[in-house]
PDB file of N, CA and C in Angstrom:
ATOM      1  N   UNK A   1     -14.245 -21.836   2.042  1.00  0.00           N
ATOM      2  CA  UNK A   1     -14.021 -20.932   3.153  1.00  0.00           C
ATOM      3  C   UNK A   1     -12.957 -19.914   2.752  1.00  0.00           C
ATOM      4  N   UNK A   2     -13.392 -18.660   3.244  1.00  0.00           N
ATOM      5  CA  UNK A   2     -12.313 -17.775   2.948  1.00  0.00           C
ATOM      6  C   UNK A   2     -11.780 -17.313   4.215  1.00  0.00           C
ATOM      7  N   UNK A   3     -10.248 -16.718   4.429  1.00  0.00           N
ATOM      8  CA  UNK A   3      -9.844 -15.488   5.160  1.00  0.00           C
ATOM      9  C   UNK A   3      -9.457 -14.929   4.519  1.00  0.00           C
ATOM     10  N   UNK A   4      -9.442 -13.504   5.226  1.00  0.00           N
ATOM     11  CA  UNK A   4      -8.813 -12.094   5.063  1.00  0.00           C
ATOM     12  C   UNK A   4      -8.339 -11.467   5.975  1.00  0.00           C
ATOM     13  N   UNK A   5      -6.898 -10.689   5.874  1.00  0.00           N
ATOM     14  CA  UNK A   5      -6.457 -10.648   6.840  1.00  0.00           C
ATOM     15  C   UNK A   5      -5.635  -8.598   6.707  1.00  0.00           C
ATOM     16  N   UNK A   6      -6.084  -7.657   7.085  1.00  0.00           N
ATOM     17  CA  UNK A   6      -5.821  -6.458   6.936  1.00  0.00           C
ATOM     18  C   UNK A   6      -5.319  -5.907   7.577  1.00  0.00           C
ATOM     19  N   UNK A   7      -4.021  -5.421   7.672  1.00  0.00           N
ATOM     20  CA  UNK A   7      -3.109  -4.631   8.488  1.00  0.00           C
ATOM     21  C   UNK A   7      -3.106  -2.839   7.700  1.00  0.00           C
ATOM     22  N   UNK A   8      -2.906  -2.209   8.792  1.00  0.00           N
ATOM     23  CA  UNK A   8      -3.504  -0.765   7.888  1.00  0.00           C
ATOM     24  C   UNK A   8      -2.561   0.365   9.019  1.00  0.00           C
ATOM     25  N   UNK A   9      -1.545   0.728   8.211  1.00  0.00           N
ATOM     26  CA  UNK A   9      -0.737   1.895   9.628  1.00  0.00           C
ATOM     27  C   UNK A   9      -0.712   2.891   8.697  1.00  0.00           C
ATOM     28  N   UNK A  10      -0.867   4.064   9.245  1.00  0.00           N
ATOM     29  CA  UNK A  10      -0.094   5.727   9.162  1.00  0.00           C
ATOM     30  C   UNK A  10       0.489   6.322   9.910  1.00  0.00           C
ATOM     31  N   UNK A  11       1.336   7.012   9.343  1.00  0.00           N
ATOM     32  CA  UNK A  11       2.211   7.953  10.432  1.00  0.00           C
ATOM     33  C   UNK A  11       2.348   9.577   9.497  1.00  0.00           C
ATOM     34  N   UNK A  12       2.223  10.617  10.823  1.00  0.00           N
ATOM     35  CA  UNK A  12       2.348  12.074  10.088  1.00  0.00           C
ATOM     36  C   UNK A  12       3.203  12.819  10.913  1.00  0.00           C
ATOM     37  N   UNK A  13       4.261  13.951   9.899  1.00  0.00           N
ATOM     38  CA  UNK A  13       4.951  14.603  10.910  1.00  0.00           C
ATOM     39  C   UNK A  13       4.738  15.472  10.412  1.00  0.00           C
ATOM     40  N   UNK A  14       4.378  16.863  11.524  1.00  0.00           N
ATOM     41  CA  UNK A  14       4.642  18.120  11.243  1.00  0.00           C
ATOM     42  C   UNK A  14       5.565  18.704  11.813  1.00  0.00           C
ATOM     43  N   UNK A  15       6.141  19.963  10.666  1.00  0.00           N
ATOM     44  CA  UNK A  15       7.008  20.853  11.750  1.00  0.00           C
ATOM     45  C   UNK A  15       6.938  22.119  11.267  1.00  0.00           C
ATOM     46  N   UNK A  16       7.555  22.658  12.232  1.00  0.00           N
ATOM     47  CA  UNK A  16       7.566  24.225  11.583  1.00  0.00           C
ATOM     48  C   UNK A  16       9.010  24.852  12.122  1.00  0.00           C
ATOM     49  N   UNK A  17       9.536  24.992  11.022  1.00  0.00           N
ATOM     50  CA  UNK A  17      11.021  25.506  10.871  1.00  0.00           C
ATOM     51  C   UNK A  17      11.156  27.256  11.484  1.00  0.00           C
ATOM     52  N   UNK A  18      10.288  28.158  11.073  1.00  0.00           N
ATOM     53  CA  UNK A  18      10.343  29.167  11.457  1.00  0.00           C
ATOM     54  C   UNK A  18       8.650  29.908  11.203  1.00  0.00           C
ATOM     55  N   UNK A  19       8.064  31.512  11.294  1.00  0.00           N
ATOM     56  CA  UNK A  19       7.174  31.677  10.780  1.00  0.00           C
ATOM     57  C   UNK A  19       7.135  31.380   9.191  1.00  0.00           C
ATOM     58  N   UNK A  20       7.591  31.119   8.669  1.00  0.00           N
ATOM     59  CA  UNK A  20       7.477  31.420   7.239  1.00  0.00           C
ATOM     60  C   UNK A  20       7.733  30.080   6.632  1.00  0.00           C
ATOM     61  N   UNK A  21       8.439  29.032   7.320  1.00  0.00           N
ATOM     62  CA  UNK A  21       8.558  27.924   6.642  1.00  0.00           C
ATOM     63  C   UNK A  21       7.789  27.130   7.451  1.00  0.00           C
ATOM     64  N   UNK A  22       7.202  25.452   6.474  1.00  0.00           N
ATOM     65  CA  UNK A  22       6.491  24.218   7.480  1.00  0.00           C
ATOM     66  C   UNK A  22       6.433  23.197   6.041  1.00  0.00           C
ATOM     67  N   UNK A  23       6.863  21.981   7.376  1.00  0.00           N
ATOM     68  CA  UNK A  23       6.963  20.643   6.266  1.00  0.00           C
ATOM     69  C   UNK A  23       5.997  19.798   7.162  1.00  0.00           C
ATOM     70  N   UNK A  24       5.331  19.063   6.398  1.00  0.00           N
ATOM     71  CA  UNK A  24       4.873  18.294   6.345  1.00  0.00           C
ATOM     72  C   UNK A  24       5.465  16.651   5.741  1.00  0.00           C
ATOM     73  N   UNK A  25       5.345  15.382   6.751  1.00  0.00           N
ATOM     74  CA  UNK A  25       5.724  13.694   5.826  1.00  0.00           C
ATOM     75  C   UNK A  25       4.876  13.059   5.887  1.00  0.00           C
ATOM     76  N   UNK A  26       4.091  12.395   5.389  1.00  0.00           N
ATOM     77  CA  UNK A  26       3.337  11.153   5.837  1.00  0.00           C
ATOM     78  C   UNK A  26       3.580  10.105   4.995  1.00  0.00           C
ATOM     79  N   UNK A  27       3.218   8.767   5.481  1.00  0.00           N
ATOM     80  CA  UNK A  27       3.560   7.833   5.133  1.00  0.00           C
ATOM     81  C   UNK A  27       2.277   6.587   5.803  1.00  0.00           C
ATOM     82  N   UNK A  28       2.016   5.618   4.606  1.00  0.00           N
ATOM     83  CA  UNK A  28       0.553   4.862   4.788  1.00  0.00           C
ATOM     84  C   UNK A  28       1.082   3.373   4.187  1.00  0.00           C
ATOM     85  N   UNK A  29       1.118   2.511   5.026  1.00  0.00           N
ATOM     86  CA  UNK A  29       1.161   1.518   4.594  1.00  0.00           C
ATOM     87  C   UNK A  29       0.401   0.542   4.863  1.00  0.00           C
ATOM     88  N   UNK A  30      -0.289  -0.157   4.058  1.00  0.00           N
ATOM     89  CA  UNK A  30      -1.616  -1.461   3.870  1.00  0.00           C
ATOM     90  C   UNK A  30      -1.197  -2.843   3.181  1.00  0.00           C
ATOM     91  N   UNK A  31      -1.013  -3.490   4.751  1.00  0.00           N
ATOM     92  CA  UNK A  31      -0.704  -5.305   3.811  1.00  0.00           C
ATOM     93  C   UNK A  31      -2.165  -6.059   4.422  1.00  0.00           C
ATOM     94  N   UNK A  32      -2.017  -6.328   3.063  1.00  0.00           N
ATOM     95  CA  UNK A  32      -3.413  -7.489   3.144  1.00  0.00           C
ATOM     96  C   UNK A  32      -3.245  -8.898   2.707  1.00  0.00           C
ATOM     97  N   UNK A  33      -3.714 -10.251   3.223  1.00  0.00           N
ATOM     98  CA  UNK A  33      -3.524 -10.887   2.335  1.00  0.00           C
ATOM     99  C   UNK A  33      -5.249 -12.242   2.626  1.00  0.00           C
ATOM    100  N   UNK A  34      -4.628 -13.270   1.761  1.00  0.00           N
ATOM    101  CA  UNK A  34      -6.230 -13.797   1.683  1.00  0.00           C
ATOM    102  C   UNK A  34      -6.072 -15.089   1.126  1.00  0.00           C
ATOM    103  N   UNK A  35      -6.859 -15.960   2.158  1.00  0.00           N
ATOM    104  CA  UNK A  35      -6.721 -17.595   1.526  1.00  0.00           C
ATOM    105  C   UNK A  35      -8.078 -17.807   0.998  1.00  0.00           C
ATOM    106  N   UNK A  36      -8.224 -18.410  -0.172  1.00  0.00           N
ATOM    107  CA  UNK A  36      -9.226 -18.754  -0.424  1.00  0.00           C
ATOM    108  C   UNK A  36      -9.301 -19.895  -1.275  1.00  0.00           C
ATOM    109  N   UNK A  37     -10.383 -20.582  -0.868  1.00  0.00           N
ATOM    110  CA  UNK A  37     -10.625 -22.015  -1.620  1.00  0.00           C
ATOM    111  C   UNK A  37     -10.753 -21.749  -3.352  1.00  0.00           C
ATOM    112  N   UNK A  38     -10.838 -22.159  -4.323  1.00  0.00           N
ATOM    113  CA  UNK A  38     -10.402 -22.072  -5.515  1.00  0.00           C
ATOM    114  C   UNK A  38     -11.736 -22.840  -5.959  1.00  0.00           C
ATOM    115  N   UNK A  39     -12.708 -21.676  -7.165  1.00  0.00           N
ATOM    116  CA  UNK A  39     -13.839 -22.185  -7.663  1.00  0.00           C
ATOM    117  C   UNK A  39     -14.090 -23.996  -8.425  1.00  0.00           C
ATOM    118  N   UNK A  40     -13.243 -23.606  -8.821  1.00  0.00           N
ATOM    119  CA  UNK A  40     -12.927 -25.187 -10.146  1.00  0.00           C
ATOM    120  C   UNK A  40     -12.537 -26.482  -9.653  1.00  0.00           C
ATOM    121  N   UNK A  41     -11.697 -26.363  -8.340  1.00  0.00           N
ATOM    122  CA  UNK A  41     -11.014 -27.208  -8.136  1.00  0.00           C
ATOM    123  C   UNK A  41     -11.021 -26.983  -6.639  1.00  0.00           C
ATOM    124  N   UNK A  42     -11.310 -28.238  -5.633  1.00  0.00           N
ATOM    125  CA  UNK A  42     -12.170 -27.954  -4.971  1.00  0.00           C
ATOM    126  C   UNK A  42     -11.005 -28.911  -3.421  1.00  0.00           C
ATOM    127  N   UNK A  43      -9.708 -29.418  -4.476  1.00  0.00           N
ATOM    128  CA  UNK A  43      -8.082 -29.333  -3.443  1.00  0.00           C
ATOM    129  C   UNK A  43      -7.111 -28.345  -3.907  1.00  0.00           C
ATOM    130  N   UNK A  44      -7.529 -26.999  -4.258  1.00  0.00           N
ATOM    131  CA  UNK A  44      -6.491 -26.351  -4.039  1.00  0.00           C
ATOM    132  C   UNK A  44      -6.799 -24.825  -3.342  1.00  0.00           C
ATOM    133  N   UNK A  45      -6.117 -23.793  -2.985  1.00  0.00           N
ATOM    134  CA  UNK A  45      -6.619 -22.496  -2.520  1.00  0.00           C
ATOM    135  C   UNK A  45      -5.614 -21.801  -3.136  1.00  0.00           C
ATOM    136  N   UNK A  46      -6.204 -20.522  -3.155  1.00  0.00           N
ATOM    137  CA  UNK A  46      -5.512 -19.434  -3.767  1.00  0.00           C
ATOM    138  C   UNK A  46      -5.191 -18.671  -2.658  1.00  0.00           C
ATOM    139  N   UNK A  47      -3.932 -18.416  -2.977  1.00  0.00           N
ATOM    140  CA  UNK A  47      -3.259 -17.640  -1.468  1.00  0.00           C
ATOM    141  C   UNK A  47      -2.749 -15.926  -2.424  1.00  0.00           C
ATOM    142  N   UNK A  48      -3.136 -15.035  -1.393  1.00  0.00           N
ATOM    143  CA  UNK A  48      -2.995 -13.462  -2.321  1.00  0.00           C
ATOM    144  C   UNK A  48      -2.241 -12.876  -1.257  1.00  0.00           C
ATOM    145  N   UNK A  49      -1.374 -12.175  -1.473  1.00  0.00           N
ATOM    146  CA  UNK A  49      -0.242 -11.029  -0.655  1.00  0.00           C
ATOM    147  C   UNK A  49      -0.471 -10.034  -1.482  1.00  0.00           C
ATOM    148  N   UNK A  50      -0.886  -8.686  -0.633  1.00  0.00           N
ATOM    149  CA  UNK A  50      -0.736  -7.505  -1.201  1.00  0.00           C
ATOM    150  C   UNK A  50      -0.234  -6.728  -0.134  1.00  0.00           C
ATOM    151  N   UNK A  51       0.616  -5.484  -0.843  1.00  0.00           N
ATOM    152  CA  UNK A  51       1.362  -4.273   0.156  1.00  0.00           C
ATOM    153  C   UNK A  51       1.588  -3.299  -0.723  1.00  0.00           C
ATOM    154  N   UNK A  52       0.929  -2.089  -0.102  1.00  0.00           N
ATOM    155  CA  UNK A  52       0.593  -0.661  -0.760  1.00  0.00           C
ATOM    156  C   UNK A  52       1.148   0.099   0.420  1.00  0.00           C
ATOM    157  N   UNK A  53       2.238   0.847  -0.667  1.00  0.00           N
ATOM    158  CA  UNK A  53       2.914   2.203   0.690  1.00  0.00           C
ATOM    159  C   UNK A  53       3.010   3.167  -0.076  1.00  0.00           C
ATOM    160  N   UNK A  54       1.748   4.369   0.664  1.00  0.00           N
ATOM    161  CA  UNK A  54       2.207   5.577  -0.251  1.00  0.00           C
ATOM    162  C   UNK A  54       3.184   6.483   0.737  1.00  0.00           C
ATOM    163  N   UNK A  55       4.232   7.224   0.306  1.00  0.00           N
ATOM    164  CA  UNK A  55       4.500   8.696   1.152  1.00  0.00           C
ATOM    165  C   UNK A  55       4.667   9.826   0.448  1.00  0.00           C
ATOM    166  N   UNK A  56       4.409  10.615   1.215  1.00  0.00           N
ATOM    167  CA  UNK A  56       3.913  11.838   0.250  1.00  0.00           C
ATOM    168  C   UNK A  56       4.616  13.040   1.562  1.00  0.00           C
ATOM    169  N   UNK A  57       5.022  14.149   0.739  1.00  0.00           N
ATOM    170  CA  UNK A  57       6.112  14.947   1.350  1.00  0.00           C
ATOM    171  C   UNK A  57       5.409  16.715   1.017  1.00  0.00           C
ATOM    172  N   UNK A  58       5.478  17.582   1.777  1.00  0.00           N
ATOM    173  CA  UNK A  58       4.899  18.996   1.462  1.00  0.00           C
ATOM    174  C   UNK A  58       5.526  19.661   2.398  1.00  0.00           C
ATOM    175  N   UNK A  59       5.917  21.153   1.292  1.00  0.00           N
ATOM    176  CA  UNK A  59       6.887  22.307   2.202  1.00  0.00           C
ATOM    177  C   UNK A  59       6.007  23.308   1.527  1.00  0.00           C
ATOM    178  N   UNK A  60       6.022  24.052   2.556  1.00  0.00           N
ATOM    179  CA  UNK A  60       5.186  25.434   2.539  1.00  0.00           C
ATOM    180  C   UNK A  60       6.093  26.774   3.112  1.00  0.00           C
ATOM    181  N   UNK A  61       6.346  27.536   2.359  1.00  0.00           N
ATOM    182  CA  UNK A  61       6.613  29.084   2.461  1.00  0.00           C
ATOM    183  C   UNK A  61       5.933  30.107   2.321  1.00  0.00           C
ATOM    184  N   UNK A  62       6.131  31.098   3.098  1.00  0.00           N
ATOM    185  CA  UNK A  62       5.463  32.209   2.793  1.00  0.00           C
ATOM    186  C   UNK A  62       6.187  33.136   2.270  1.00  0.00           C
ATOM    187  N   UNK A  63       6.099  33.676   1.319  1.00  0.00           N
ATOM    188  CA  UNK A  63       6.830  34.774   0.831  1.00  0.00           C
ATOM    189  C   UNK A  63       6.458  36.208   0.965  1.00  0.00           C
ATOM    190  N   UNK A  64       4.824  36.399   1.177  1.00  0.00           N
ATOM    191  CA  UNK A  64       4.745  37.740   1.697  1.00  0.00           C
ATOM    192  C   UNK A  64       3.073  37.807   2.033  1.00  0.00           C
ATOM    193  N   UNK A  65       2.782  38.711   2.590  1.00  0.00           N
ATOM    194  CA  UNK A  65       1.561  38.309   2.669  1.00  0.00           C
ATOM    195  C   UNK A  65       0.432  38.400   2.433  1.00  0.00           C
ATOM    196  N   UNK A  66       0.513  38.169   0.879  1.00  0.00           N
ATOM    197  CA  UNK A  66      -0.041  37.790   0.111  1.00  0.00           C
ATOM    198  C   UNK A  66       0.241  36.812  -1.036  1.00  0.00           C
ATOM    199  N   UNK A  67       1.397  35.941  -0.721  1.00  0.00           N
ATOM    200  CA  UNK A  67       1.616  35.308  -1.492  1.00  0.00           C
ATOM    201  C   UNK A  67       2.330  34.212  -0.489  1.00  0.00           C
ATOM    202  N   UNK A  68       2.037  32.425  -0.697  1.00  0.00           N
ATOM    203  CA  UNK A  68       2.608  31.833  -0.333  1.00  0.00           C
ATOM    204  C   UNK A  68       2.504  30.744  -1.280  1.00  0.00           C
ATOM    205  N   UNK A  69       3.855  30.242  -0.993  1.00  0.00           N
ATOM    206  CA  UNK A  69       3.855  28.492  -2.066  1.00  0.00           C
ATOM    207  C   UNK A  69       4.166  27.263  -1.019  1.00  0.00           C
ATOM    208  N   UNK A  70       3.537  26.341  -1.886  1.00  0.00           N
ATOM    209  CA  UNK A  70       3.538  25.176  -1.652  1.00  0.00           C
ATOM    210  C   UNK A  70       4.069  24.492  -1.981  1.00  0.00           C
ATOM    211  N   UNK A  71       5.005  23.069  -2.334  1.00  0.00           N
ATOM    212  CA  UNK A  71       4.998  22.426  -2.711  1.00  0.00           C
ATOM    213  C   UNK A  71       4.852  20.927  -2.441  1.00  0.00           C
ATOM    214  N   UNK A  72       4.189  19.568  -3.513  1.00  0.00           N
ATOM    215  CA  UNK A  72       4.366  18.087  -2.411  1.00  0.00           C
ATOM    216  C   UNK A  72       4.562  17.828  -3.718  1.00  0.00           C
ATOM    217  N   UNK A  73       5.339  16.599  -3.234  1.00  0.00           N
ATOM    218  CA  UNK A  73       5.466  15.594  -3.851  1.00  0.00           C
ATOM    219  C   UNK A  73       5.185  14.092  -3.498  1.00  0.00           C
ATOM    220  N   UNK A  74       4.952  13.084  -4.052  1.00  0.00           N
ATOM    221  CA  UNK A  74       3.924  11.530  -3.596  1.00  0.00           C
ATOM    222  C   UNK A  74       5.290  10.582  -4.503  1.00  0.00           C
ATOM    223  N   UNK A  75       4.991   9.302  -3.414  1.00  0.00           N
ATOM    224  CA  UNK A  75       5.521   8.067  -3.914  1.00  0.00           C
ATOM    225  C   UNK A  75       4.489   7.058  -3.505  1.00  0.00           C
ATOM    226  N   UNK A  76       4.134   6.161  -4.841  1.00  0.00           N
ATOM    227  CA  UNK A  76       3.691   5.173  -4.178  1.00  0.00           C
ATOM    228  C   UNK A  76       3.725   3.963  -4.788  1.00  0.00           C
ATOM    229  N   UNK A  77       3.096   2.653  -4.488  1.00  0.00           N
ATOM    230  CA  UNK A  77       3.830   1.400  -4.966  1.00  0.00           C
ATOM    231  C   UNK A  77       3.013   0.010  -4.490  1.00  0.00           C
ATOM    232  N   UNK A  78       2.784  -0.678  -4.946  1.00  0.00           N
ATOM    233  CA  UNK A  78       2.273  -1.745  -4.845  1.00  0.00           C
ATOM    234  C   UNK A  78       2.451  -3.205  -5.008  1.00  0.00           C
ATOM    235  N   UNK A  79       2.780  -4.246  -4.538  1.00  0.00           N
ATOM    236  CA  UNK A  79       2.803  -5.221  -4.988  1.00  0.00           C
ATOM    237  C   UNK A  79       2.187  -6.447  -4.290  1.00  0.00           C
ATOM    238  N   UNK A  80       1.932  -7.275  -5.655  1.00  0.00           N
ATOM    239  CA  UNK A  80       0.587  -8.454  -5.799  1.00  0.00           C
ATOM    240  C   UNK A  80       1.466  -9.739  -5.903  1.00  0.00           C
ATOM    241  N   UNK A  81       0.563 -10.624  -4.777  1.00  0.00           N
ATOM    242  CA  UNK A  81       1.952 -12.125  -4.734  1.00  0.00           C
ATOM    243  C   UNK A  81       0.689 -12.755  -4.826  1.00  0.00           C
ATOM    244  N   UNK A  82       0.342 -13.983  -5.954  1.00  0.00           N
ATOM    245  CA  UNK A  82      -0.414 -14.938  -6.054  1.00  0.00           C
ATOM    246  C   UNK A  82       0.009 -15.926  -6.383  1.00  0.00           C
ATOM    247  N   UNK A  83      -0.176 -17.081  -5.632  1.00  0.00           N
ATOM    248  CA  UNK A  83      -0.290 -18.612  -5.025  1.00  0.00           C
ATOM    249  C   UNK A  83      -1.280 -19.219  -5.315  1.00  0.00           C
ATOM    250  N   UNK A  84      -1.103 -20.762  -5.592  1.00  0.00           N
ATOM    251  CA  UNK A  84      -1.919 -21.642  -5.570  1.00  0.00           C
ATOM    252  C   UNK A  84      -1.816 -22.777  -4.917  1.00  0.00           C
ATOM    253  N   UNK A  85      -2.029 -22.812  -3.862  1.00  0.00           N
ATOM    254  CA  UNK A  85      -1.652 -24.027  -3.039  1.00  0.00           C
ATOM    255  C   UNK A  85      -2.380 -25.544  -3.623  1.00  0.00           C
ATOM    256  N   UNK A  86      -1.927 -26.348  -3.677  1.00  0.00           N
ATOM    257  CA  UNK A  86      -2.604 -27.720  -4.471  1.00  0.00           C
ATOM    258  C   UNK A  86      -2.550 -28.892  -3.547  1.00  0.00           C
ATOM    259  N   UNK A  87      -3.876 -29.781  -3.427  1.00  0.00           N
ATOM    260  CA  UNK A  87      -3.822 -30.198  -2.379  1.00  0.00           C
ATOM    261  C   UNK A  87      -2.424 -31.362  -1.494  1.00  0.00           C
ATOM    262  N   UNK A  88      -1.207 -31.241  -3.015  1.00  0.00           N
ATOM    263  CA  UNK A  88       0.196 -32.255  -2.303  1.00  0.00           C
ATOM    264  C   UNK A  88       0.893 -30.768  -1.172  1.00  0.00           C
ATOM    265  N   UNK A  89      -0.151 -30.077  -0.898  1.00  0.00           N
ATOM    266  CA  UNK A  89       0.477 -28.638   0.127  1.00  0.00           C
ATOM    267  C   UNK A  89       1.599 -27.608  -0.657  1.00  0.00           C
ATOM    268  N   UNK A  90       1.987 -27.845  -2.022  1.00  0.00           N
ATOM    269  CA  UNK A  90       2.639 -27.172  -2.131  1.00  0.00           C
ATOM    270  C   UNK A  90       2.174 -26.086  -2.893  1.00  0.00           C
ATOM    271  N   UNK A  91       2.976 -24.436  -2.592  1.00  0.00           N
ATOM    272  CA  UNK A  91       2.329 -23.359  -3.403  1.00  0.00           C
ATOM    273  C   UNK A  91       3.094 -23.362  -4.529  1.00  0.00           C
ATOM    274  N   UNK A  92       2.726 -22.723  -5.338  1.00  0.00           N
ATOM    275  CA  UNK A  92       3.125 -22.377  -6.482  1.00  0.00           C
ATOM    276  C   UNK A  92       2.532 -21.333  -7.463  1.00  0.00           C
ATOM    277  N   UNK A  93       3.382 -20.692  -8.102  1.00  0.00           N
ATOM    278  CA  UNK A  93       2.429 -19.249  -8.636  1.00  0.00           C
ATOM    279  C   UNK A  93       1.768 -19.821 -10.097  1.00  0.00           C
ATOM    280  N   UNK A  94       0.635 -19.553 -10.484  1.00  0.00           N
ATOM    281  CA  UNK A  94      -0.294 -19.984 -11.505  1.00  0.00           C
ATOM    282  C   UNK A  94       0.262 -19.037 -12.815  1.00  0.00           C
ATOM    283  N   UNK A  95       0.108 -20.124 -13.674  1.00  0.00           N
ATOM    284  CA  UNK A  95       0.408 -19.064 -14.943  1.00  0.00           C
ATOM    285  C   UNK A  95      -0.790 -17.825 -15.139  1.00  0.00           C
ATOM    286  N   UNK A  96      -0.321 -16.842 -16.008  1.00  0.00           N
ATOM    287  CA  UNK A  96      -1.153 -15.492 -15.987  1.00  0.00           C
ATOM    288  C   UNK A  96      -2.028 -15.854 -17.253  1.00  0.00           C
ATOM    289  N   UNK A  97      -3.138 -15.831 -17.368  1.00  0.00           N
ATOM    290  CA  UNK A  97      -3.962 -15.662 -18.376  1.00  0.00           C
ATOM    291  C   UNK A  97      -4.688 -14.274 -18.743  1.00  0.00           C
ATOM    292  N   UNK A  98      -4.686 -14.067 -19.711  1.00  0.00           N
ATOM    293  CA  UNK A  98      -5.520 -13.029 -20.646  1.00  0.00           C
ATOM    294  C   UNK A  98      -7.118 -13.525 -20.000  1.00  0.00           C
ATOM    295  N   UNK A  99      -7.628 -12.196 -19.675  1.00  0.00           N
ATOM    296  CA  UNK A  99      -9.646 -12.502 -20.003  1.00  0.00           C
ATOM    297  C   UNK A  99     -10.167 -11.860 -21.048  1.00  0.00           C
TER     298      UNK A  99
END
């Protein structure tokens, strides 16, 4: 038996400073995680945590009109938590193997 379990938010701000200037923030964050019974071995489950947050930032000017700039810049980041629960209940992280 498996679960999965997906949490998923964004948030955006705009503004506008004057005619000629505007910023833009956003920001996205996704935690997921997931129990699952384990192919081989049939008392233990594999337990997975994941969390991905990007934010990403943009300013816009106009300089004349015919010319305007942009600029953004992005952050983003991820991290992976894997478990093996065994059937004495306790987790523990599995050594990493090469495929």
């Amino acid at each position: 038996m498996q679960t999965i379990r997906e949490d998923f938010g964004t948030a955006r701000v705009d503004h506008i400073f004057s005619e000629k200037d505007s910023a833009i923030a956003a920001y996205t964050n996704d935690d997921s995680g997931s129990v699952t019974a384990t192919p081989l071995d049939a008392f233990s489950t594999d337990l997975i945590s994941l969390r991905e947050q990007v934010f990403s930032l943009e300013e816009t000017h106009v300089l004349s009109t015919n010319v305007v700039n942009t600029a953004r810049v992005g952050f983003s980041r991820a991290g992976l938590l894997l478990y093996r629960r065994t059937n004495s209940g306790q987790a523990r992280r599995p050594p990493f193997q090469d495929s």
